[in-house]
C-alpha atoms as a PDB file:
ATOM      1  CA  UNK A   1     -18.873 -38.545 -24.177  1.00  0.00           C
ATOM      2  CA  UNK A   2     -21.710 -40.695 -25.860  1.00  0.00           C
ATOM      3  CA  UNK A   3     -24.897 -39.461 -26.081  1.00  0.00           C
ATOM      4  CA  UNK A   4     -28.298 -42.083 -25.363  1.00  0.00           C
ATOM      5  CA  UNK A   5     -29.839 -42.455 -28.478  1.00  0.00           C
ATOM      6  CA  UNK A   6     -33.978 -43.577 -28.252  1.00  0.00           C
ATOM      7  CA  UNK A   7     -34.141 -47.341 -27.592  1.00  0.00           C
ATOM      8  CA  UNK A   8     -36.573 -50.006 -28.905  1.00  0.00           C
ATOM      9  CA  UNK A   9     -39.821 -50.015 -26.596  1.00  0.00           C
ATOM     10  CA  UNK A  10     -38.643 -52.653 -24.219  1.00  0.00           C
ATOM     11  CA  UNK A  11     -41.585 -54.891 -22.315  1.00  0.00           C
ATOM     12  CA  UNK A  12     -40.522 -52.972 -18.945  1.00  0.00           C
ATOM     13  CA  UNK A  13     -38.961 -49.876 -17.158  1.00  0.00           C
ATOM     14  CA  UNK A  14     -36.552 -51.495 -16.303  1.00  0.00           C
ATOM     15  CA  UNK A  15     -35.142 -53.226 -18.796  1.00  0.00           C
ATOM     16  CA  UNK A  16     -35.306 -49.872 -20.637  1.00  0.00           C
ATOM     17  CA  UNK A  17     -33.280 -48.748 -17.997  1.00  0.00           C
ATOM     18  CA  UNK A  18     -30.753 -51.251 -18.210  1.00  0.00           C
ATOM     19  CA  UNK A  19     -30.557 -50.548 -21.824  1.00  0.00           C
ATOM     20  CA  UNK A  20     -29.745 -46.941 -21.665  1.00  0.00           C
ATOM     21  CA  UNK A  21     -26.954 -47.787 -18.900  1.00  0.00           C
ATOM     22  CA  UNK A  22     -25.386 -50.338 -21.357  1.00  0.00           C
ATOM     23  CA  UNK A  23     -25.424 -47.744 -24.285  1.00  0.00           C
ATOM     24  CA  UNK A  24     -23.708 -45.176 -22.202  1.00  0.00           C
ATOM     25  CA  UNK A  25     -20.710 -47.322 -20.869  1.00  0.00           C
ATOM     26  CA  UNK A  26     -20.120 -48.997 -24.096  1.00  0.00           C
ATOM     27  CA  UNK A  27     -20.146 -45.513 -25.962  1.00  0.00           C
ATOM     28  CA  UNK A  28     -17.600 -44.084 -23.380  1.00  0.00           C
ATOM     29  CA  UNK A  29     -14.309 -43.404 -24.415  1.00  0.00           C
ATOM     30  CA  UNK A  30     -13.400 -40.752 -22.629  1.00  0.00           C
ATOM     31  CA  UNK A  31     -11.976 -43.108 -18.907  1.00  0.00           C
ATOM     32  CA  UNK A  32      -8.531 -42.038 -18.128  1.00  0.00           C
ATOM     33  CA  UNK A  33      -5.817 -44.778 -18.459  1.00  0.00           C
ATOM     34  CA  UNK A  34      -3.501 -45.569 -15.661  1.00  0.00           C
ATOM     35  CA  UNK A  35      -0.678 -43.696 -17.695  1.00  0.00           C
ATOM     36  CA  UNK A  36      -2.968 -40.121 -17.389  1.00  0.00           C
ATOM     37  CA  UNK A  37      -2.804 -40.582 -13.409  1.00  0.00           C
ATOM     38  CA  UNK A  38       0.231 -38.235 -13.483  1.00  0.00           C
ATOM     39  CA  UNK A  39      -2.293 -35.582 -13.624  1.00  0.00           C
ATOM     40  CA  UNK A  40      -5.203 -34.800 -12.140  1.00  0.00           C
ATOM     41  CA  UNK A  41      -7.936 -37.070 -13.460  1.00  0.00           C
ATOM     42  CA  UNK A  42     -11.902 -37.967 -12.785  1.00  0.00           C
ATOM     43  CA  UNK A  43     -11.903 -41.469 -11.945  1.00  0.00           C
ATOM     44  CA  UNK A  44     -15.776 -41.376 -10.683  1.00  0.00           C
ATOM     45  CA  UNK A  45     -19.010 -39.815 -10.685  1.00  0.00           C
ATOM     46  CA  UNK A  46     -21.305 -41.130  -7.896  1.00  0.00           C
ATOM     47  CA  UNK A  47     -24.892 -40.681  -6.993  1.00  0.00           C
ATOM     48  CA  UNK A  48     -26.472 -42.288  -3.846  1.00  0.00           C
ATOM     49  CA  UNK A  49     -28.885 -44.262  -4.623  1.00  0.00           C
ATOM     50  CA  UNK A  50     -27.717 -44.587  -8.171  1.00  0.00           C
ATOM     51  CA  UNK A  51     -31.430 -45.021  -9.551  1.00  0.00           C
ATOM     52  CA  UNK A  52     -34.075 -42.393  -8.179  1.00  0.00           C
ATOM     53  CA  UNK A  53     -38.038 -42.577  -7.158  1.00  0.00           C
ATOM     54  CA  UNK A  54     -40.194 -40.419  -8.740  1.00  0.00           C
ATOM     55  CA  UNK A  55     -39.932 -37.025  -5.729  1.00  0.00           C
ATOM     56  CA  UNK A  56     -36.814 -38.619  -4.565  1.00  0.00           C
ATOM     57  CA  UNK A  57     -33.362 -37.327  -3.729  1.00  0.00           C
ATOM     58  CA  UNK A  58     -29.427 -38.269  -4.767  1.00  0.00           C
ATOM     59  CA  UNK A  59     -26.462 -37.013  -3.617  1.00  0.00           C
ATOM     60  CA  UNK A  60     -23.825 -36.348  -6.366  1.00  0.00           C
ATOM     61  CA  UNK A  61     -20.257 -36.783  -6.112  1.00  0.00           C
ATOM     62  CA  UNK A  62     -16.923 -36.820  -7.885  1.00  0.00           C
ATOM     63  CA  UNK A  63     -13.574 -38.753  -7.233  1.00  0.00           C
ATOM     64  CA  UNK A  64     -10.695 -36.525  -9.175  1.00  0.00           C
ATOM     65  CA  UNK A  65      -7.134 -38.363  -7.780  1.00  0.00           C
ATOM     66  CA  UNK A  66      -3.586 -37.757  -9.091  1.00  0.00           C
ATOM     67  CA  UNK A  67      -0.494 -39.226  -8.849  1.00  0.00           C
ATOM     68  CA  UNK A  68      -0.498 -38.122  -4.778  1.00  0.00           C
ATOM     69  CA  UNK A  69      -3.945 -39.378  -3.908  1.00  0.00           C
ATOM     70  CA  UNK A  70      -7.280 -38.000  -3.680  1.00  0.00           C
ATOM     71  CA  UNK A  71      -7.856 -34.667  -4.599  1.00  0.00           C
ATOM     72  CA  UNK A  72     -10.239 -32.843  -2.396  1.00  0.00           C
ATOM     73  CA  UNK A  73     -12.075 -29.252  -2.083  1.00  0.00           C
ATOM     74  CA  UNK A  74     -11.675 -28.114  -5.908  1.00  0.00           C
ATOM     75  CA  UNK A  75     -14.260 -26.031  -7.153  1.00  0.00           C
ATOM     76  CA  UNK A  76     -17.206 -28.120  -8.789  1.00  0.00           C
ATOM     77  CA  UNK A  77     -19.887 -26.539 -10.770  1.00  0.00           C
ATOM     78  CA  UNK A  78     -23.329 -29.437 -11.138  1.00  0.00           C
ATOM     79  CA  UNK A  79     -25.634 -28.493 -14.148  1.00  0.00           C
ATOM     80  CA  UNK A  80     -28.477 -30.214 -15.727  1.00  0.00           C
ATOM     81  CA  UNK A  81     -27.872 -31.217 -19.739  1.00  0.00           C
ATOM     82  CA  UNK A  82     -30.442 -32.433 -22.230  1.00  0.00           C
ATOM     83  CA  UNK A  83     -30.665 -36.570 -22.296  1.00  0.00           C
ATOM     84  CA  UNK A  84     -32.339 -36.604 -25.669  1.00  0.00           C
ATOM     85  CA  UNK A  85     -31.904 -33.274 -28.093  1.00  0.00           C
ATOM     86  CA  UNK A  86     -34.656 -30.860 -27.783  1.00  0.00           C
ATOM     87  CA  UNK A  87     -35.964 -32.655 -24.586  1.00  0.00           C
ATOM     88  CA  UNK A  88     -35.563 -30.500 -21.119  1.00  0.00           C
ATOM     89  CA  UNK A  89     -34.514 -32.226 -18.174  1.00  0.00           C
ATOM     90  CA  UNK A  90     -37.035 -33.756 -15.944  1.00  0.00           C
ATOM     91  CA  UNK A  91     -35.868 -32.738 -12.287  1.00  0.00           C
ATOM     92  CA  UNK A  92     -34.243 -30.072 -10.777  1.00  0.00           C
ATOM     93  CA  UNK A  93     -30.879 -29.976  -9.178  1.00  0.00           C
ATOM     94  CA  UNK A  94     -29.752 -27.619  -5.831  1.00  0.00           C
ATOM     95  CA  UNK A  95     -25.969 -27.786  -6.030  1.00  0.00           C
ATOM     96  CA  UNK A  96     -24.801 -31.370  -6.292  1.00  0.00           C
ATOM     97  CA  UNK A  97     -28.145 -32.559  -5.224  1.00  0.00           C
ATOM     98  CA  UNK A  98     -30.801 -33.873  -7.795  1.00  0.00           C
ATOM     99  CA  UNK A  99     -34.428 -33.965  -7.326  1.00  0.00           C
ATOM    100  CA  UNK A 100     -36.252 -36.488  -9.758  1.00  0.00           C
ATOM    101  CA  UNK A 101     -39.635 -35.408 -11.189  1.00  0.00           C
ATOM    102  CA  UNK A 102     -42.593 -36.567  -9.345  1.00  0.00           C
ATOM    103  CA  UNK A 103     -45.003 -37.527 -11.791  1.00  0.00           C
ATOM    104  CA  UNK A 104     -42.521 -38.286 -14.694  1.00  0.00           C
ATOM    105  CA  UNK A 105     -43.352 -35.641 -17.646  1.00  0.00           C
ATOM    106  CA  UNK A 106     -43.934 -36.849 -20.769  1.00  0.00           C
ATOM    107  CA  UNK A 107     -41.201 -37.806 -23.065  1.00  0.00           C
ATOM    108  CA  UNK A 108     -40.591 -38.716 -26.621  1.00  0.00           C
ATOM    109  CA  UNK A 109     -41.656 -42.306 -27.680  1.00  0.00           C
ATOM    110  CA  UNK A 110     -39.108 -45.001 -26.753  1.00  0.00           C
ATOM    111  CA  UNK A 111     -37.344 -42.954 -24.339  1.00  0.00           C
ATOM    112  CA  UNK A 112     -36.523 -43.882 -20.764  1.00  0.00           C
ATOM    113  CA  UNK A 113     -36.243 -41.374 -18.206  1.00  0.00           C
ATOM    114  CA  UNK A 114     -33.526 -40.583 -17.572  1.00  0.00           C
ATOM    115  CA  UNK A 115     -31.843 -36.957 -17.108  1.00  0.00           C
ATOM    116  CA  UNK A 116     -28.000 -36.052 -17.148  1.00  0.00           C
ATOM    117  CA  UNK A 117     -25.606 -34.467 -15.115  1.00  0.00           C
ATOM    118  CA  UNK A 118     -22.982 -32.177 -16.251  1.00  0.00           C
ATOM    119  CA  UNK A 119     -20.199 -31.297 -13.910  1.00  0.00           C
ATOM    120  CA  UNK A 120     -17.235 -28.936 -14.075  1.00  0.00           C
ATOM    121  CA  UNK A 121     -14.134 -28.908 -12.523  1.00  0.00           C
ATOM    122  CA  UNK A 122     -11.061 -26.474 -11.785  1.00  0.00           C
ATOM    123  CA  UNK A 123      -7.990 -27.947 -11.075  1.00  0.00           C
ATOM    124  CA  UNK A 124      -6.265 -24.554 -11.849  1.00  0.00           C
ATOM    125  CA  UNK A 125      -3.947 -26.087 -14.090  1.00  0.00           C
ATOM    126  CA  UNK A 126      -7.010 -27.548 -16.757  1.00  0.00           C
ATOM    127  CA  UNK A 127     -11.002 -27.504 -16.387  1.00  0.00           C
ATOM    128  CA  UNK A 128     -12.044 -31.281 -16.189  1.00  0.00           C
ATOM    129  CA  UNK A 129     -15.677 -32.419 -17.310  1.00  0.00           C
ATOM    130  CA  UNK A 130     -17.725 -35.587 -17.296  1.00  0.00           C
ATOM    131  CA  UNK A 131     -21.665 -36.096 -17.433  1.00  0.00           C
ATOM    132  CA  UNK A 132     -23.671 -38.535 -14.987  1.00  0.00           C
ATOM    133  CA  UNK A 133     -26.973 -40.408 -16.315  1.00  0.00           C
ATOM    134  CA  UNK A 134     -29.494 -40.615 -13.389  1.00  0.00           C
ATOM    135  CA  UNK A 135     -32.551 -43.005 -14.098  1.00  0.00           C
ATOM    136  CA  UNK A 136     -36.076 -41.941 -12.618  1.00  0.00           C
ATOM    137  CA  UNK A 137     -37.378 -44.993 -11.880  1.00  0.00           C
ATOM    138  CA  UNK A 138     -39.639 -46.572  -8.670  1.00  0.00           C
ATOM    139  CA  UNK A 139     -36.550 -50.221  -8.956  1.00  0.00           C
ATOM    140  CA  UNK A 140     -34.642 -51.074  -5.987  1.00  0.00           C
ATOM    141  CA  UNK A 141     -30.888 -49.977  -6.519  1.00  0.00           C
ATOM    142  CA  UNK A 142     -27.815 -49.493  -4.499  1.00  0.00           C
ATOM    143  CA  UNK A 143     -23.904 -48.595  -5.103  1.00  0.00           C
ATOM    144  CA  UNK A 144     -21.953 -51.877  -4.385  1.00  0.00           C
ATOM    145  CA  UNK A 145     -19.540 -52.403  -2.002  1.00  0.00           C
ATOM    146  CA  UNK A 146     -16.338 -53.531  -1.903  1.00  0.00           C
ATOM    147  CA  UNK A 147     -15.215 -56.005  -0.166  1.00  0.00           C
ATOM    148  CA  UNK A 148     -11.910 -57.114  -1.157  1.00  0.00           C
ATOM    149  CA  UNK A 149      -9.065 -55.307  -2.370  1.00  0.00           C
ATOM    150  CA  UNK A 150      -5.814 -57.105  -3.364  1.00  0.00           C
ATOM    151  CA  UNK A 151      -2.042 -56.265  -4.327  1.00  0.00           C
ATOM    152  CA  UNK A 152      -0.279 -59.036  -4.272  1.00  0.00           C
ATOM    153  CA  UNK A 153      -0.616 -61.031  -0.961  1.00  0.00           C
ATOM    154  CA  UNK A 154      -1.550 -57.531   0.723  1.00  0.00           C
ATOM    155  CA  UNK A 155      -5.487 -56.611   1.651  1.00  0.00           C
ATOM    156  CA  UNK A 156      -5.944 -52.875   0.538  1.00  0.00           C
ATOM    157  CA  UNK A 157      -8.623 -51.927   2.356  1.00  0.00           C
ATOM    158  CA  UNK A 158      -5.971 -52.121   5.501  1.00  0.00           C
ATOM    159  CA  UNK A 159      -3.915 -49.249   4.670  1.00  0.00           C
ATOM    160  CA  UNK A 160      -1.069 -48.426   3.243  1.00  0.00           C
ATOM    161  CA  UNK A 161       1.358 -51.410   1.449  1.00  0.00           C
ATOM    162  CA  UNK A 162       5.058 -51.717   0.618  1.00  0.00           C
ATOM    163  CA  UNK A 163       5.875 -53.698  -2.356  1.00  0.00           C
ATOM    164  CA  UNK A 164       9.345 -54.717  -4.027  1.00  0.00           C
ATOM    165  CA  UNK A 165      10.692 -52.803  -6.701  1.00  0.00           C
ATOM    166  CA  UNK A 166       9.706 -54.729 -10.401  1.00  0.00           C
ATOM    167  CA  UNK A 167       7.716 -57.013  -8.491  1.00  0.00           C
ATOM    168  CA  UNK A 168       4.604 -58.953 -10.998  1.00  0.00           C
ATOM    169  CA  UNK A 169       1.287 -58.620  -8.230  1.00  0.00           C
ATOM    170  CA  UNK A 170      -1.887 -59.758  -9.272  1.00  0.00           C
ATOM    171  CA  UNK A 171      -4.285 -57.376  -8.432  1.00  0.00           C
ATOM    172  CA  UNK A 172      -7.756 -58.224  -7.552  1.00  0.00           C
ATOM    173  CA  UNK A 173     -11.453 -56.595  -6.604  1.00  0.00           C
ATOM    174  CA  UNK A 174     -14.310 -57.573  -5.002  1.00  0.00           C
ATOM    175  CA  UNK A 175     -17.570 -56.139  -3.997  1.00  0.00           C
ATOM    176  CA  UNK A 176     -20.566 -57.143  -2.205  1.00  0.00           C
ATOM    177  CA  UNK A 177     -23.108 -57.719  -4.112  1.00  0.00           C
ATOM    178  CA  UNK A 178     -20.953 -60.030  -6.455  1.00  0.00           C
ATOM    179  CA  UNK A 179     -20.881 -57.964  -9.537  1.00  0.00           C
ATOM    180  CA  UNK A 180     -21.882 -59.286 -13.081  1.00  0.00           C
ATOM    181  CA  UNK A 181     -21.128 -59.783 -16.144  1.00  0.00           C
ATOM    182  CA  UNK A 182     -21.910 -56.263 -16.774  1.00  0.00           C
ATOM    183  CA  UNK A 183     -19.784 -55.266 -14.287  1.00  0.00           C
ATOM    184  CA  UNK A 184     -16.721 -52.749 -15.815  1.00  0.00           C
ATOM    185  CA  UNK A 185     -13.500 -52.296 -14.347  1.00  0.00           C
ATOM    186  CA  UNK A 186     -10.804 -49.576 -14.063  1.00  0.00           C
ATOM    187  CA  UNK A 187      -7.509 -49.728 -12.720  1.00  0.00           C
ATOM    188  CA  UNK A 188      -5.240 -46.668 -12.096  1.00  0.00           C
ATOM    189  CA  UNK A 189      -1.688 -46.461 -10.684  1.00  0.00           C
ATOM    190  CA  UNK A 190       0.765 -44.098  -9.729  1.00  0.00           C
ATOM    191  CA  UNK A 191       3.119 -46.968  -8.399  1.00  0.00           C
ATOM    192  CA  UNK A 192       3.952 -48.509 -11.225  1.00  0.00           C
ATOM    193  CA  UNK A 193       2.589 -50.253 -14.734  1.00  0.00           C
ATOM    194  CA  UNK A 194      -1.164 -51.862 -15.960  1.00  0.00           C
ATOM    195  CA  UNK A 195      -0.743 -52.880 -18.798  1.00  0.00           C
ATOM    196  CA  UNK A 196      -4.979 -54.683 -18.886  1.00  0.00           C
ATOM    197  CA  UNK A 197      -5.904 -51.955 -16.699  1.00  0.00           C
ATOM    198  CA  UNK A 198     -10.093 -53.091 -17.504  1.00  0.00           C
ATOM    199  CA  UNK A 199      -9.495 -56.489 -15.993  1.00  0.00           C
ATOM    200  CA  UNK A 200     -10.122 -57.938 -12.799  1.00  0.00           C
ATOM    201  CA  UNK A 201      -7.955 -59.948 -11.862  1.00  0.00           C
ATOM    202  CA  UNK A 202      -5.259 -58.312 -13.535  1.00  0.00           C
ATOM    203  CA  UNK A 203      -1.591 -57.242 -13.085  1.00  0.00           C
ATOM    204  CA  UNK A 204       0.859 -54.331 -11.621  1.00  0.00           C
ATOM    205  CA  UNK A 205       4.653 -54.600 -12.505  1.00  0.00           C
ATOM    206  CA  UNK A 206       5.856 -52.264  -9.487  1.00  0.00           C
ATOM    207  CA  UNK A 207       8.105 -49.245 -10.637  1.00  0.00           C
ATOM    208  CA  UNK A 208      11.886 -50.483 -10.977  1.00  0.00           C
ATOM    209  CA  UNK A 209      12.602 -47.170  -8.567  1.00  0.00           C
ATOM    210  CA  UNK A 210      12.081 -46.496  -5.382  1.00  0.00           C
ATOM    211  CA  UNK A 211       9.128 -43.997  -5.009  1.00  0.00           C
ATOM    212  CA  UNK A 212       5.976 -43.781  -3.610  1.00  0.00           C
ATOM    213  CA  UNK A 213       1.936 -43.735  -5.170  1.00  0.00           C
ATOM    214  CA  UNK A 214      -1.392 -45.044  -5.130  1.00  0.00           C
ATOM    215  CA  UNK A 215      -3.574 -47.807  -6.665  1.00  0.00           C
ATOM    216  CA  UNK A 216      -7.372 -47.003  -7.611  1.00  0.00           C
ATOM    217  CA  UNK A 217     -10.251 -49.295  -8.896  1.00  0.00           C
ATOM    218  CA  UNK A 218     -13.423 -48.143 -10.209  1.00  0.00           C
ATOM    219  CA  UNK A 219     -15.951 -50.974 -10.286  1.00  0.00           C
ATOM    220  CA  UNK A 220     -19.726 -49.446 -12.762  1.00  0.00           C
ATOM    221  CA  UNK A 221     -21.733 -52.865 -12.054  1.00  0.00           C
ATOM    222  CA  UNK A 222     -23.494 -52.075 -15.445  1.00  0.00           C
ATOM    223  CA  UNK A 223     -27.371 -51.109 -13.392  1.00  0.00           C
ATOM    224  CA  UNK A 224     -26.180 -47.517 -12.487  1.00  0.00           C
ATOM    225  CA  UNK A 225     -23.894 -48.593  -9.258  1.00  0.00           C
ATOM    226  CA  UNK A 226     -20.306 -47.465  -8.751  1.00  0.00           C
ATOM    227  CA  UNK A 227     -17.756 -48.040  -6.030  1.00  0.00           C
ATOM    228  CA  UNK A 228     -14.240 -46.842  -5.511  1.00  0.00           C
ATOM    229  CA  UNK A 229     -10.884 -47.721  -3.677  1.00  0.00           C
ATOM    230  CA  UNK A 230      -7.427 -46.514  -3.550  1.00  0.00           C
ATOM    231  CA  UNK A 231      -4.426 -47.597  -1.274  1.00  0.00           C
ATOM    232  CA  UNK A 232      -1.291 -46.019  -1.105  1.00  0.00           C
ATOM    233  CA  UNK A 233       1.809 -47.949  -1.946  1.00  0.00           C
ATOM    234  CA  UNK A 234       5.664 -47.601  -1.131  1.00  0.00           C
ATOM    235  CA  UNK A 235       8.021 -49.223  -3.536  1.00  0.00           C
ATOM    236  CA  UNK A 236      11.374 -50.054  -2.221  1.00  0.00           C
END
């Protein structure tokens, strides 16, 4: 996983922020493809709100799905990591609960606050890891959410879909706010193939056998915001 690096001084918070954000997406290289979905993979690392007050609260949480859906209940350790090398975190963190600092500590020049994350997971087959940047920040800032979720002619957010064997269905996402140009997408599938699985719109070729999976979309919206879907889906 990238590491921030210090940032020009930008005019404000938060653009400095925003920055940071962009670094730490575009650094990433670590997002499962729909291929690894045959095992159990982190799709998402959430924190409501995404951005916190100085004193403020966020709930953490993780999204780890396989080929059978959702995984639930696996053991999840949450520890605080070093942002910037030789810098200690700012907050504190009670389980998967993080406290921002209230004033904001000093920090090195050029550097927005910002603390990270690290959280470990047992699957009991493999220990999974990933690393969640919270900014400290007095900004307004919410996860989007969506609103539309499309295989084909089907709405996702309904339920469960059936879908013809080899069938071409466009697949499309949509959340309220309307995300931006920032906004990064991530497809996964256990029903069959995505070939431009960090597109939206973008295409599933079903699986030419009978079976049954699930579709997943992560939406980051580039400010700190994620939001999440999966539908099952029967091929026949």
């Amino acid at each position: 996983m990238y590491r921030p690096h210090l940032v020009p001084a930008p005019t404000t918070l938060t653009v400095a922020i925003a920055v940071v954000l962009a670094a730490v997406a575009a650094g990433c290289t670590d997002f499962a493809t729909p291929a690894e979905l045959t095992k159990p993979t982190i799709l998402a690392v959430t924190a409501e709100p995404p951005v916190v007050a100085p004193g403020g609260t966020a709930e953490l949480a993780v999204v780890v799905a396989d080929g059978d859906g959702v995984i639930a209940g696996l053991p999840t350790g949450w520890a605080l990591v070093e942002t910037y090398r030789g810098v200690p975190a700012m907050g504190t963190l009670s389980g998967s609960t993080y406290t921002a600092p209230d004033p904001i500590p000093s920090l090195p020049p050029n550097a927005p606050p910002i603390d990270s994350v690290q959280l470990t997971i047992d699957t009991g087959a493999a220990t999974l890891t990933a690393i969640k940047v919270i900014p400290v920040a007095t900004v307004a800032a919410a996860n989007p959410v969506i609103s539309s979720f499309t295989v084909g002619a089907a709405e996702g957010l309904a339920g469960p879909i059936t879908v013809a064997r080899d069938a071409s269905l466009e697949l499309t996402v949509a959340t309220d706010p309307p995300a931006g140009d920032d906004a990064r997408y991530a497809w996964y599938s256990s029903a069959g193939l995505i070939e431009r699985y960090q597109s939206n719109p973008t295409t599933l070729v079903a699986a030419e056998a009978p079976t049954t999976g699930w579709i997943f979309v992560v939406i980051r919206d580039g400010k700190g915001g994620v939001a999440w879907r999966g539908v099952e889906v029967t091929v026949e």
